[in-house]
C-alpha atoms as a PDB file:
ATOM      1  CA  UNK A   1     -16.503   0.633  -5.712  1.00  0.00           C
ATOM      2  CA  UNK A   2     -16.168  -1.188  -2.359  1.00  0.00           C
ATOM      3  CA  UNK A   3     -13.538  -3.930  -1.668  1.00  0.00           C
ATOM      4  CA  UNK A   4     -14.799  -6.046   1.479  1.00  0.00           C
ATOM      5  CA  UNK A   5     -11.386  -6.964   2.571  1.00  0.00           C
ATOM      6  CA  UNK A   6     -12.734 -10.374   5.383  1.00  0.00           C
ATOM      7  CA  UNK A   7     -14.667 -11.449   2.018  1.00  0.00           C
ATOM      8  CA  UNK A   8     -11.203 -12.243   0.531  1.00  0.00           C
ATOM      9  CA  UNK A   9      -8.951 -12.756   3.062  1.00  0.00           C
ATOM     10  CA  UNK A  10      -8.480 -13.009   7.178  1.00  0.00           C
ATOM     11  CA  UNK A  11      -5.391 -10.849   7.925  1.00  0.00           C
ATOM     12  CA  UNK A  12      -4.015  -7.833   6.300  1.00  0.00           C
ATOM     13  CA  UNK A  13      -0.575  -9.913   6.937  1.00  0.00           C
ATOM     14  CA  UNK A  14       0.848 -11.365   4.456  1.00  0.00           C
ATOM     15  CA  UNK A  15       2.654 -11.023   1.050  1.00  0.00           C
ATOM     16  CA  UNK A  16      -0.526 -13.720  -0.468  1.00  0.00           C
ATOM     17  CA  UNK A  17      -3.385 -11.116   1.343  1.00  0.00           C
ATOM     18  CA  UNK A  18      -1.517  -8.472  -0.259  1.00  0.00           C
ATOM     19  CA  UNK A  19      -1.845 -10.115  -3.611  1.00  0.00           C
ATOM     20  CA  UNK A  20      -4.890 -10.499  -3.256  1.00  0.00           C
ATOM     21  CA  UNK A  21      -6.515  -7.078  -2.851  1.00  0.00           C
ATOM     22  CA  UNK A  22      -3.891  -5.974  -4.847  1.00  0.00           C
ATOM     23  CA  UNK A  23      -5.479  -7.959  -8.227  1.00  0.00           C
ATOM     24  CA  UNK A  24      -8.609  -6.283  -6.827  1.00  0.00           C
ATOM     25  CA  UNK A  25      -7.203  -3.254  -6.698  1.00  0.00           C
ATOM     26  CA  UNK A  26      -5.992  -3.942 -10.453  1.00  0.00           C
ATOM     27  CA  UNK A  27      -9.264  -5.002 -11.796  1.00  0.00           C
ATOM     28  CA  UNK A  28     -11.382  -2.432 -10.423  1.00  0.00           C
ATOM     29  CA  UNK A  29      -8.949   0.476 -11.992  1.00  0.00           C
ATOM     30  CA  UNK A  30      -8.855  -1.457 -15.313  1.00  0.00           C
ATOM     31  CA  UNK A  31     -12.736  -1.276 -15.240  1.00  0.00           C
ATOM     32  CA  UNK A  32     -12.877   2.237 -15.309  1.00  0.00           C
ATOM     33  CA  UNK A  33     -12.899   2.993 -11.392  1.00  0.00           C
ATOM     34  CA  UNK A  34     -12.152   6.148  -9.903  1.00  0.00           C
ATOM     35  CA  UNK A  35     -12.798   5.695  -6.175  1.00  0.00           C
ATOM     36  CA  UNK A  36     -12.227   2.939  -4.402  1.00  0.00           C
ATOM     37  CA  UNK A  37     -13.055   2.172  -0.504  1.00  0.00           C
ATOM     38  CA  UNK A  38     -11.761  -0.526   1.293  1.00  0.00           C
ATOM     39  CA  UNK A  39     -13.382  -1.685   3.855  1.00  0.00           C
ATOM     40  CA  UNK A  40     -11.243  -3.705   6.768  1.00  0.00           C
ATOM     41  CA  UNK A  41     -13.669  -4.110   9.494  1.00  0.00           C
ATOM     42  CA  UNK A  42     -13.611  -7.583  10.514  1.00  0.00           C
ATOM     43  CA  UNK A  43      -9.591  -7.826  10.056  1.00  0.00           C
ATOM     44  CA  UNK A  44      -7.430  -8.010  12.949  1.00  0.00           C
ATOM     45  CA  UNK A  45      -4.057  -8.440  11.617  1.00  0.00           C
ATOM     46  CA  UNK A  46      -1.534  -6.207   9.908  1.00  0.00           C
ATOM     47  CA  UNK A  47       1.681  -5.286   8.900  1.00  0.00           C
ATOM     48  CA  UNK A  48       3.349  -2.474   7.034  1.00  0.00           C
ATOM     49  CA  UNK A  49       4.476  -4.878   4.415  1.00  0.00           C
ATOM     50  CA  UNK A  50       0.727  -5.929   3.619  1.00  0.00           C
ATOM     51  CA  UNK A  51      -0.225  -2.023   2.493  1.00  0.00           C
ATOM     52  CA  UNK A  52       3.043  -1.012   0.967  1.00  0.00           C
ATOM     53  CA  UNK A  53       2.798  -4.605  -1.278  1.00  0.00           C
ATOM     54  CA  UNK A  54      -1.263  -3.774  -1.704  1.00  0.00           C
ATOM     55  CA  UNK A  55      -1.390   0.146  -1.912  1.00  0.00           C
ATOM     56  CA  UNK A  56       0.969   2.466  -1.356  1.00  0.00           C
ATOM     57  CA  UNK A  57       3.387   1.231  -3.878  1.00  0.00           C
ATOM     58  CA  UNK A  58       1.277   2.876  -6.092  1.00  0.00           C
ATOM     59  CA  UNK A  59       2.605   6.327  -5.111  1.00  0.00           C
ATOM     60  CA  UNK A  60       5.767   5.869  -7.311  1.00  0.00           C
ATOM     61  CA  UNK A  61       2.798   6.324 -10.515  1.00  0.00           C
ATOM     62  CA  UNK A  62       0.789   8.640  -8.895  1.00  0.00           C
ATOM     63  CA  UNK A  63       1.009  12.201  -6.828  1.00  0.00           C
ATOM     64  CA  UNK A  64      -0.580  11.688  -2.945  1.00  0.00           C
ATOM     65  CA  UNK A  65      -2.892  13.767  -3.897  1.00  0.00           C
ATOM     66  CA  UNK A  66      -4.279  11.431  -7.213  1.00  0.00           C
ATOM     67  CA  UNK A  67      -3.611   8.948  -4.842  1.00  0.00           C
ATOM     68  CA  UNK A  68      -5.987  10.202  -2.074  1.00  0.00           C
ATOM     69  CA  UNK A  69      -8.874  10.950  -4.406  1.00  0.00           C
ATOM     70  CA  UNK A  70      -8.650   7.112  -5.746  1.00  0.00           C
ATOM     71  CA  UNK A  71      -8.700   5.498  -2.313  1.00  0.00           C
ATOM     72  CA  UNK A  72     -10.129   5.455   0.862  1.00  0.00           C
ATOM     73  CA  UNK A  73      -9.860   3.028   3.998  1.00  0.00           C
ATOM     74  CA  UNK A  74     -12.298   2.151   6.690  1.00  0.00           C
ATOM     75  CA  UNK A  75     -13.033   0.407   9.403  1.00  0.00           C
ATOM     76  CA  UNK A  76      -9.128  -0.137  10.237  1.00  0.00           C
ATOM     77  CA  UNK A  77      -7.955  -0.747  13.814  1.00  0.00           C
ATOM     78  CA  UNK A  78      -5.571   1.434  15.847  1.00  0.00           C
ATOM     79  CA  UNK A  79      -2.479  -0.851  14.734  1.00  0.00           C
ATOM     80  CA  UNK A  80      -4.216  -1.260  11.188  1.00  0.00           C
ATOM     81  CA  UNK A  81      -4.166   2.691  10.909  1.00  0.00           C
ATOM     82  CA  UNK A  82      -0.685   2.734  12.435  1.00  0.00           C
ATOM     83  CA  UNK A  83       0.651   0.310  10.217  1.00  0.00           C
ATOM     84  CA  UNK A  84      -0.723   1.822   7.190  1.00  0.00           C
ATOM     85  CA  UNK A  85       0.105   5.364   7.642  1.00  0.00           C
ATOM     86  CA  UNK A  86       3.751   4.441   8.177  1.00  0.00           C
ATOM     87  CA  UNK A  87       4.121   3.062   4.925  1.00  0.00           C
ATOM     88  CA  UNK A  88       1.701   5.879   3.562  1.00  0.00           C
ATOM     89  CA  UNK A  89       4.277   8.273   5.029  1.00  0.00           C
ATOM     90  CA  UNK A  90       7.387   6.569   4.169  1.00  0.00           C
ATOM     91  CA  UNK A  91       6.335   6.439   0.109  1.00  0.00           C
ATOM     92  CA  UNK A  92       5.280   9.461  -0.176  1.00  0.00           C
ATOM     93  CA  UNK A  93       8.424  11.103   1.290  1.00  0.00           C
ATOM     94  CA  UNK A  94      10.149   8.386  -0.848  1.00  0.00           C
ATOM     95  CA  UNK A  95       8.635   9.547  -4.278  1.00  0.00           C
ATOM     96  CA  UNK A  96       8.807  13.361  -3.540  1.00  0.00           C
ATOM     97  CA  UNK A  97      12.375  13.357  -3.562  1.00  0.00           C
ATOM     98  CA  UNK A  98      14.100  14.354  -6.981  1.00  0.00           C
ATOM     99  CA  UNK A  99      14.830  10.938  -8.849  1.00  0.00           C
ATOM    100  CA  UNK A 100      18.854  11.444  -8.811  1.00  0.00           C
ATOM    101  CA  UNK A 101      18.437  11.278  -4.955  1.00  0.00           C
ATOM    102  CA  UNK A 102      15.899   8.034  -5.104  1.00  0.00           C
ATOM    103  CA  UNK A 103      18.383   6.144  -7.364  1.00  0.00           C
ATOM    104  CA  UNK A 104      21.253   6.597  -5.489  1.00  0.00           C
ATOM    105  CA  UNK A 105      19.579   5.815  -1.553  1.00  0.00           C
ATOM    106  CA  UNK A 106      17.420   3.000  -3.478  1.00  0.00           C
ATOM    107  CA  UNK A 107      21.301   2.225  -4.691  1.00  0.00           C
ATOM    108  CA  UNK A 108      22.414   2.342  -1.096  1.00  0.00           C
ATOM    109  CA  UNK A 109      20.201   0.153   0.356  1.00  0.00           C
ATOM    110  CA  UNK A 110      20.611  -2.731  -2.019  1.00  0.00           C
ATOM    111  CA  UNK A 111      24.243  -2.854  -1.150  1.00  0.00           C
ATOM    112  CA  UNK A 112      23.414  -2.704   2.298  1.00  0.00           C
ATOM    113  CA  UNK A 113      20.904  -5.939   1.585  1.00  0.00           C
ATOM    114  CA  UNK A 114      23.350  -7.760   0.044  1.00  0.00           C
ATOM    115  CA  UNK A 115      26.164  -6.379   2.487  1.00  0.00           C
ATOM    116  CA  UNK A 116      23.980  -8.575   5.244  1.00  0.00           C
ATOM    117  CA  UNK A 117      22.918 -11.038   3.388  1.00  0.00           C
END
């Protein structure tokens, strides 16, 4: 299947965009879908926040490697590509660690949050 990202939204920015083509993302696998390409040409704007609330959250449920074989992006920009494989990176050194260790730095960083907050 192929998700035509500027058919459903104009920026790869926000938490709403990321809503988006993450219930598309959602329907397609609940239909039975095994690959799925998305296809950004025509978007200009991104942020890290955008793929890890669309996409890469999906690592904590599934190995890179599942992940890999399920979906593919094209026609990404420099900073699109930039932006995405920094979250790409970031989960999946996230979700290799042993759970123990996730809970307590996941632990660490809430207290942090609300430390600032």
């Amino acid at each position: 299947m192929i998700i035509q990202a500027a058919k459903h939204f104009e920026t790869a920015h926000s938490t709403e965009d990321a809503e988006i083509l993450s219930n598309l993302i959602d329907s397609a696998l609940e239909n039975g879908e095994e690959k799925i390409i998305i296809d950004f040409t025509g978007i200009e704007q991104y942020c890290s926040a955008f793929f890890r609330s669309s996409l890469t959250y999906r690592l904590k449920d599934m190995t890179h490697e599942e992940y890999d074989e399920c979906f593919q992006l094209t026609g990404l920009s420099d900073l699109g590509k930039g932006a995405y494989w920094l979250t790409y990176d970031n989960m999946v050194n996230h979700y290799s660690l042993p759970l123990h260790v996730r809970l307590e730095l996941e632990k660490e960083l809430e207290e942090m949050v609300e430390e600032y907050l």
